[in-house]
Protein backbone atom coordinates (compact mmCIF):
# COMPACT_ATOMS: atom_id res chain seq x y z
CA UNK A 1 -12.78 10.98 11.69
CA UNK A 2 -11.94 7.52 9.43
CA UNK A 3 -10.41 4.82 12.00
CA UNK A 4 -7.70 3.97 9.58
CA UNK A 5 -4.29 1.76 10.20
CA UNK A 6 -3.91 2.17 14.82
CA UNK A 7 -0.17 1.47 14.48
CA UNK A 8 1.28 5.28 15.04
CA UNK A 9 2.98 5.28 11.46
CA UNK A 10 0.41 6.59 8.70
CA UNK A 11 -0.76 10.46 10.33
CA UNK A 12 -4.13 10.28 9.35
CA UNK A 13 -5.49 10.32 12.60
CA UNK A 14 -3.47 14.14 13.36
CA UNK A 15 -5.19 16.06 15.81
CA UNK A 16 -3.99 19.36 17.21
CA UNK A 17 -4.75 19.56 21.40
CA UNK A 18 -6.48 22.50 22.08
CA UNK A 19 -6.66 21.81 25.98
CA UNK A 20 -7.36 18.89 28.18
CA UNK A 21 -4.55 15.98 28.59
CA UNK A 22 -3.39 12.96 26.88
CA UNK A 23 -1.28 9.68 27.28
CA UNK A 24 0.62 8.97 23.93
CA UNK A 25 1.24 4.78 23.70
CA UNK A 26 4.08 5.36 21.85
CA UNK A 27 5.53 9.01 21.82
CA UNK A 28 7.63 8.35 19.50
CA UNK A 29 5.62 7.04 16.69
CA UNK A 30 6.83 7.62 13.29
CA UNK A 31 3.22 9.54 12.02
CA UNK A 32 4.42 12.20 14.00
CA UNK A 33 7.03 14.66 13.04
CA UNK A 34 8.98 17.50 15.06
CA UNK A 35 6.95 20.18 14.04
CA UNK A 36 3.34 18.24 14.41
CA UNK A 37 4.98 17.88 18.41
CA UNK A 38 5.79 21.63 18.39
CA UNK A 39 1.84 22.73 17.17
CA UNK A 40 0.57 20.27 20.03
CA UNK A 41 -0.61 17.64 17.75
CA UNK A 42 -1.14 14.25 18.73
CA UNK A 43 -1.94 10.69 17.03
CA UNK A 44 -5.56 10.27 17.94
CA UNK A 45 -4.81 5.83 17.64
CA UNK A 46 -2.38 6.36 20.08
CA UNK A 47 -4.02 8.58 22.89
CA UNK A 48 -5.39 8.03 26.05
CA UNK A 49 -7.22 11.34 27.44
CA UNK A 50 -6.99 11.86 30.77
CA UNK A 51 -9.27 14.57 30.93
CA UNK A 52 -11.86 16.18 29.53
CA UNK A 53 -10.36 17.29 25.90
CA UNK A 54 -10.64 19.65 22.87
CA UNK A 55 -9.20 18.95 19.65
CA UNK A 56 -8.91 20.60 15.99
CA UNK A 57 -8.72 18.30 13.02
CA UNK A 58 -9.14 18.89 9.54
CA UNK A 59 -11.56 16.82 7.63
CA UNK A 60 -11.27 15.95 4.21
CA UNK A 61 -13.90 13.96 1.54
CA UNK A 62 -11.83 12.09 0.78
CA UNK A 63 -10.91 10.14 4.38
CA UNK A 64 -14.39 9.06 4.30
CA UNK A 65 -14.60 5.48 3.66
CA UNK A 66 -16.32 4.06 0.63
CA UNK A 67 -16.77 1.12 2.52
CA UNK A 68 -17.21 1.03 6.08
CA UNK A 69 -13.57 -1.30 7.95
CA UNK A 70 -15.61 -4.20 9.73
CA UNK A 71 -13.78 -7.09 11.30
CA UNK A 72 -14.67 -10.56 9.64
CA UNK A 73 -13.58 -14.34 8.91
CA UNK A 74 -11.32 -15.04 6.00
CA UNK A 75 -10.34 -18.60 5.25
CA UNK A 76 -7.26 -19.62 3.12
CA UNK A 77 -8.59 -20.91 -0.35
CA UNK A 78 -4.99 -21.41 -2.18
CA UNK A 79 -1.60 -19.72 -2.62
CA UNK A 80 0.94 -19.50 -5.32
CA UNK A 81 4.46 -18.49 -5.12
CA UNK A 82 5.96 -15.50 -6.91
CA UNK A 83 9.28 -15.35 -6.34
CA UNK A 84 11.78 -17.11 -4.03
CA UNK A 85 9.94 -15.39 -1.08
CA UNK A 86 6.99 -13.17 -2.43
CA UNK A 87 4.00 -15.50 -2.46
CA UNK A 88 -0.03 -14.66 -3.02
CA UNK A 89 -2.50 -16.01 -0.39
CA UNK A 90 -6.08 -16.53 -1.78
CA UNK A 91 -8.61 -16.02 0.99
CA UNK A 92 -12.81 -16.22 1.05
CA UNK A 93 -14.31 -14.35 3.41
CA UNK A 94 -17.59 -13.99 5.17
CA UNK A 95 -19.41 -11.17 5.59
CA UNK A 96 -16.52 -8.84 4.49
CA UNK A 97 -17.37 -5.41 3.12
CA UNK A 98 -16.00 -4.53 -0.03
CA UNK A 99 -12.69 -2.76 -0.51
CA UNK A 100 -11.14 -0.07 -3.41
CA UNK A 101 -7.95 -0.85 -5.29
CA UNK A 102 -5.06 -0.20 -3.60
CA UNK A 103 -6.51 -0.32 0.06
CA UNK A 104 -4.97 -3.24 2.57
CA UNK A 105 -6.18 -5.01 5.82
CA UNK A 106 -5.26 -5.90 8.81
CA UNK A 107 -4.31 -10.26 9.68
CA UNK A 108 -5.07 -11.25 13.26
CA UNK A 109 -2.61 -14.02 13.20
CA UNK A 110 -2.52 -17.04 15.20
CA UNK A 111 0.15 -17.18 18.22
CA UNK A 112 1.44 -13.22 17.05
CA UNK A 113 0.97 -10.19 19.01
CA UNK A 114 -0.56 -7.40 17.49
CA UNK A 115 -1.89 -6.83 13.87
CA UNK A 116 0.04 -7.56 10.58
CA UNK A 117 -0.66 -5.14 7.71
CA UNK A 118 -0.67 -6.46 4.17
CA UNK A 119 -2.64 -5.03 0.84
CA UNK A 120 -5.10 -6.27 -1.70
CA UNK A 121 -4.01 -7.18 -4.98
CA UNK A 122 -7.13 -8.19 -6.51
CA UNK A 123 -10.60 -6.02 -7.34
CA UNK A 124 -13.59 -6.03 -5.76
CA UNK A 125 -15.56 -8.36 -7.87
CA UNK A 126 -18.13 -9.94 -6.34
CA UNK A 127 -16.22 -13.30 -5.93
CA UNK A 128 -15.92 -12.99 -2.25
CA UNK A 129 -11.99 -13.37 -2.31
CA UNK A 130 -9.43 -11.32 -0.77
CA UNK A 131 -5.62 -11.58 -2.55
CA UNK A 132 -2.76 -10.78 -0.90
CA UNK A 133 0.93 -10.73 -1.97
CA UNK A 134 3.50 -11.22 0.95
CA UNK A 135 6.87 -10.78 1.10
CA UNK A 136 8.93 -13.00 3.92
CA UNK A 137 10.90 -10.95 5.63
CA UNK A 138 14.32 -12.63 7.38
CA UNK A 139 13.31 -12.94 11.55
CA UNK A 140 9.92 -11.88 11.15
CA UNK A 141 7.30 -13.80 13.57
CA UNK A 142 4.31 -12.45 11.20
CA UNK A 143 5.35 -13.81 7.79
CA UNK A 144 6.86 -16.83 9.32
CA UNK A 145 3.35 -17.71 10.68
CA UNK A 146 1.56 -16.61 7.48
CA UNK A 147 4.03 -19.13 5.54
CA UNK A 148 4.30 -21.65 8.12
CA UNK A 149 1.59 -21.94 10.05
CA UNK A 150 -1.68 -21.02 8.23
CA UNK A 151 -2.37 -23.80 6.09
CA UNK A 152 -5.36 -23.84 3.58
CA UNK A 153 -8.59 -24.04 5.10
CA UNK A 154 -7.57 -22.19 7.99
CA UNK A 155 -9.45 -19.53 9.04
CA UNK A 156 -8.41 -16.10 10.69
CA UNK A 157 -9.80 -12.75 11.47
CA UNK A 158 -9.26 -9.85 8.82
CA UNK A 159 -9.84 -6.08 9.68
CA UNK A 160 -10.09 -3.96 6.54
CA UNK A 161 -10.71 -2.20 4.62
CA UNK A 162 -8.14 0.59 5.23
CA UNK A 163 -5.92 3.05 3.29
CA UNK A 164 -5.78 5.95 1.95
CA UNK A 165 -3.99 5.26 -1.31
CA UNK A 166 -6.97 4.13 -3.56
CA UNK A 167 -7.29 4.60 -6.99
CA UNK A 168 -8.74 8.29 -8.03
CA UNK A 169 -11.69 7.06 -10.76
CA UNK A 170 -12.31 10.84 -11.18
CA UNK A 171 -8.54 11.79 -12.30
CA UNK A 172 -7.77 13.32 -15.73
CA UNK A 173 -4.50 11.82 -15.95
CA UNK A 174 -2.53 9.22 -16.66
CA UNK A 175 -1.31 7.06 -14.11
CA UNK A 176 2.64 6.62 -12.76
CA UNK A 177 2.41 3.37 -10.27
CA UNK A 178 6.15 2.62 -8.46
CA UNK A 179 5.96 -0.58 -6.68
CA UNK A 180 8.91 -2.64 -5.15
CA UNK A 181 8.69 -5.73 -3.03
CA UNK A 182 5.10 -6.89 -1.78
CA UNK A 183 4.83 -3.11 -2.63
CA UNK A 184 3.73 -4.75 -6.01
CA UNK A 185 0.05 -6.09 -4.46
CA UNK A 186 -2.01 -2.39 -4.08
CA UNK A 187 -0.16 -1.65 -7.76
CA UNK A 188 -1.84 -4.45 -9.32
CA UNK A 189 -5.01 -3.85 -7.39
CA UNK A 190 -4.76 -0.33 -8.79
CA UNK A 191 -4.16 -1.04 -12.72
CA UNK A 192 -6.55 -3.66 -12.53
CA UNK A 193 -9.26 -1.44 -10.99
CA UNK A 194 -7.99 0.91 -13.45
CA UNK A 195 -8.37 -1.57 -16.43
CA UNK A 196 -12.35 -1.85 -15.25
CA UNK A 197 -13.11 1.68 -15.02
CA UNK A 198 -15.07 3.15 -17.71
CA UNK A 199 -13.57 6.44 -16.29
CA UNK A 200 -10.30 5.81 -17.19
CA UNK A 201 -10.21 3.61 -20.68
CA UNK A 202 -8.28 6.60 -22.27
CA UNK A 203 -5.92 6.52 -19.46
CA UNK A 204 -2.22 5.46 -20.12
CA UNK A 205 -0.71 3.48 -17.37
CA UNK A 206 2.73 3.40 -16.80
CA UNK A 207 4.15 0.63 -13.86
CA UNK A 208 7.63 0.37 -12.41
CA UNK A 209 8.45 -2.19 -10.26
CA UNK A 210 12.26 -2.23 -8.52
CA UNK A 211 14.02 -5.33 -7.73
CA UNK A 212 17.49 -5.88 -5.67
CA UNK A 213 18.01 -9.10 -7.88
CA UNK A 214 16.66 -10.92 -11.18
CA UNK A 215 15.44 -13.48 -9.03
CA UNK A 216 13.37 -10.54 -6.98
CA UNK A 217 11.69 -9.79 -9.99
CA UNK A 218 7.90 -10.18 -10.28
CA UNK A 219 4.43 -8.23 -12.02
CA UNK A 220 4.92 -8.34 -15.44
CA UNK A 221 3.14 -12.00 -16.24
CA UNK A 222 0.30 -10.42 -14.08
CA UNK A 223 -0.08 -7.18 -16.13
CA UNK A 224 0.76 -9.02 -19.77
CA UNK A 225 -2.68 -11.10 -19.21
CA UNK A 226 -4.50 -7.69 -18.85
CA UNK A 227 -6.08 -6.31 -21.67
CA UNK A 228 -4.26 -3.49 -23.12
CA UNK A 229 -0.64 -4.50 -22.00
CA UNK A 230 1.80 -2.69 -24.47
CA UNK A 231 -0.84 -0.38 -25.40
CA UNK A 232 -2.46 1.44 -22.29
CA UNK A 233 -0.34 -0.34 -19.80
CA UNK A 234 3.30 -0.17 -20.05
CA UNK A 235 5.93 -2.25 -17.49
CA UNK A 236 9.32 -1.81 -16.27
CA UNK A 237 11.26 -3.35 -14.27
CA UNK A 238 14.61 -1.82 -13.06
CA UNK A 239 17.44 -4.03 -10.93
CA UNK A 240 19.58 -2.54 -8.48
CA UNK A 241 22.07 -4.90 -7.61
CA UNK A 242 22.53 -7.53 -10.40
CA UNK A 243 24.68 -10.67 -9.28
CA UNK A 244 26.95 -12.83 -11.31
CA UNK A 245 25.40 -14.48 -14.03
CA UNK A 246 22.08 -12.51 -14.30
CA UNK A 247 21.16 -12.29 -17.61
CA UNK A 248 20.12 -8.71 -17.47
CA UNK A 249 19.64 -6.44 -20.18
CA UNK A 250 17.38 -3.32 -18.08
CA UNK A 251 18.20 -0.80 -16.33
CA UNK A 252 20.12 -0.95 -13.06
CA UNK A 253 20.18 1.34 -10.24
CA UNK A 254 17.60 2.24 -7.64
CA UNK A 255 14.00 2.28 -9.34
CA UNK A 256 13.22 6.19 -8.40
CA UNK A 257 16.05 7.32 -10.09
CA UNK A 258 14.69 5.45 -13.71
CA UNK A 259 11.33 7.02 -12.61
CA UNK A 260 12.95 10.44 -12.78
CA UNK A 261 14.72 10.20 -15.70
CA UNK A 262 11.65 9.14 -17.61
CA UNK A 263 9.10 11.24 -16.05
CA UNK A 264 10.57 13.94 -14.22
CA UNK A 265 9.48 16.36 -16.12
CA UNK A 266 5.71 15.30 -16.25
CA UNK A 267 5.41 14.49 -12.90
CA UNK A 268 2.99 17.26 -12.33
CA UNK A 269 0.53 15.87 -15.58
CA UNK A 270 0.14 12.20 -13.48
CA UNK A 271 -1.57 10.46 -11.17
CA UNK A 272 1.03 9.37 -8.57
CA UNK A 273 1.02 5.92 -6.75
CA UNK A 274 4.01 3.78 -4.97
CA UNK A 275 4.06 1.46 -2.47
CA UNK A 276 7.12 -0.88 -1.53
CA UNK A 277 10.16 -1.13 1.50
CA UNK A 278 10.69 1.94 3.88
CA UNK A 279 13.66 2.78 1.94
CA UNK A 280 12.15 2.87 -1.45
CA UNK A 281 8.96 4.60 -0.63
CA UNK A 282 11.05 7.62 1.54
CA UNK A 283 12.86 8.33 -1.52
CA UNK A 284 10.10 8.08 -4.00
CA UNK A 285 7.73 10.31 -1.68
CA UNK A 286 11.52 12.91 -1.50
CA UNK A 287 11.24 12.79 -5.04
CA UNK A 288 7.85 13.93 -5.34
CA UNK A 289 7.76 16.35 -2.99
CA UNK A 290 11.21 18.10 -4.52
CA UNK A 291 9.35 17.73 -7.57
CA UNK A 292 6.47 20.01 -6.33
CA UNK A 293 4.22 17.20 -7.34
CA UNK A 294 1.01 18.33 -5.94
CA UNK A 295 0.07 16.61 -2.88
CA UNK A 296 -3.88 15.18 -3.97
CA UNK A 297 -1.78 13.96 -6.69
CA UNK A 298 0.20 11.82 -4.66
CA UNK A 299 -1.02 8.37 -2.90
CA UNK A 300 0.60 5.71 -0.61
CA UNK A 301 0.03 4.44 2.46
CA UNK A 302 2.95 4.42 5.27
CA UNK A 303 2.45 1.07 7.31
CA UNK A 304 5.66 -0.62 7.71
């Protein structure tokens, strides 16, 4: 089985108990559902055996890793602020492996307890960076030391790479990619890797990115310096709570809702990707599934 995120919430690591006994380190981890408890399934990241143990899992392709997770040295080489509190960390690394668009890596931070998880937004080109785009979240001890505390030419330990969510080179359609938040970093990993695939130059890409504010909005000057912008890739950006004095012409409301109204009725002819806040990605991944969207069709990673 693929090692993939060890924090309880993604499911990849489902096993069903056929006998023997475990210790779960967090029974109620999110990965898990009612009726995986029910079947006798268990979280292999977060179980202990205490005995001698059979298990049933079901193995797919495509959980084996292209490129083998290996921990490694990553040193800050510049950053650039996006929005009021989205910013992009540039980091070098040594002896990294390389990584597919859309997959994301785990920060051993300095004075923080336990793993951070944050995605690539850059390809795998040979230049021996790693870009990330973080979001600071309000009370959080992991993006305040990111922002804070880790100052260029500071080096930490990366884990990576992980995820499941990668772009499909192999797919015959055209691509739907729903970002919102730092949600936006594996969407522009995945229409740039997507812009350098000889697989896929025929393939239309359409990008949706949801905001609460103008001032949250972000993506579009990093897809209009890609070739094909307005032709083969095609942006918009929806606003769900504009304030006072925005001067906002798009559409408002929550972003799945201008996803469905443009492509609910294709849903099943795309290639499916999102990634963004808890609430955003539940309700894109609801409208999916009532959608009958095929599940290979359908990619994100749940690491919040």
């Amino acid at each position: 089985m693929p090692y993939e995120c060890n924090t309880g919430n993604c499911g990849t690591c489902k096993v069903e108990l056929v006998s023997g006994t475990v210790e779960s380190a967090w029974p109620a981890a999110p990965g898990l559902g009612e009726r995986d408890r029910a079947k006798n399934r268990v979280l292999a990241c977060q179980s202990h055996p205490t005995s001698d143990c059979a298990i049933k899992v079901r193995l797919r392709p495509e959980n084996v890793p292209a490129h083998r997770p290996a921990r490694f040295r990553a040193t800050l080489a510049g950053t650039r602020d996006l929005t009021h509190d989205l910013r992009e960390f540039r980091f070098k690394v040594d002896g990294a492996p390389g990584f597919l668009p859309g997959q994301y890596a785990l920060f051993a931070l300095p004075g923080v307890t336990g793993l951070r998880t944050y995605s690539m937004s850059n390809v795998d080109d040979g230049s021996g960076e790693w870009h990330f785009m973080v979001k600071r979240m309000p009370g959080g001890i992991g993006t305040a030391t990111l922002f804070e505390k880790v100052h260029i030419g500071r080096a930490l330990d990366l884990d990576g790479p992980y995820g499941l969510a990668y772009l499909r080179t192999d797919s015959p359609r055209d691509l739907l990619c729903v970002g919102g938040g730092s949600g936006l970093a594996p969407i522009l990993s995945i229409v740039r890797g997507a812009m350098r695939e000889p697989a896929l130059a025929d393939r239309q890409i359409h990008v949706f990115y949801g905001a609460r504010t103008v001032r949250d909005l972000c993506g579009q000057d990093e897809l209009a310096v890609l070739p094909g912008y307005g032709t083969r890739i095609h942006y918009q950006a929806v606003v769900s709570n504009p304030q006072d004095g925005d001067e906002w012409t798009g559409p408002t409301g929550y972003v799945h809702e201008i996803v469905k109204a443009r492509f609910g009725d294709r849903f099943k002819d795309l290639e499916c990707y999102f990634a963004g806040p808890p609430a955003m990605a539940e309700a894109v991944q609801r409208m999916f599934m009532d959608a009958r969207v095929p599940f290979p069709q359908v990619h994100f990673d749940s690491f919040y």
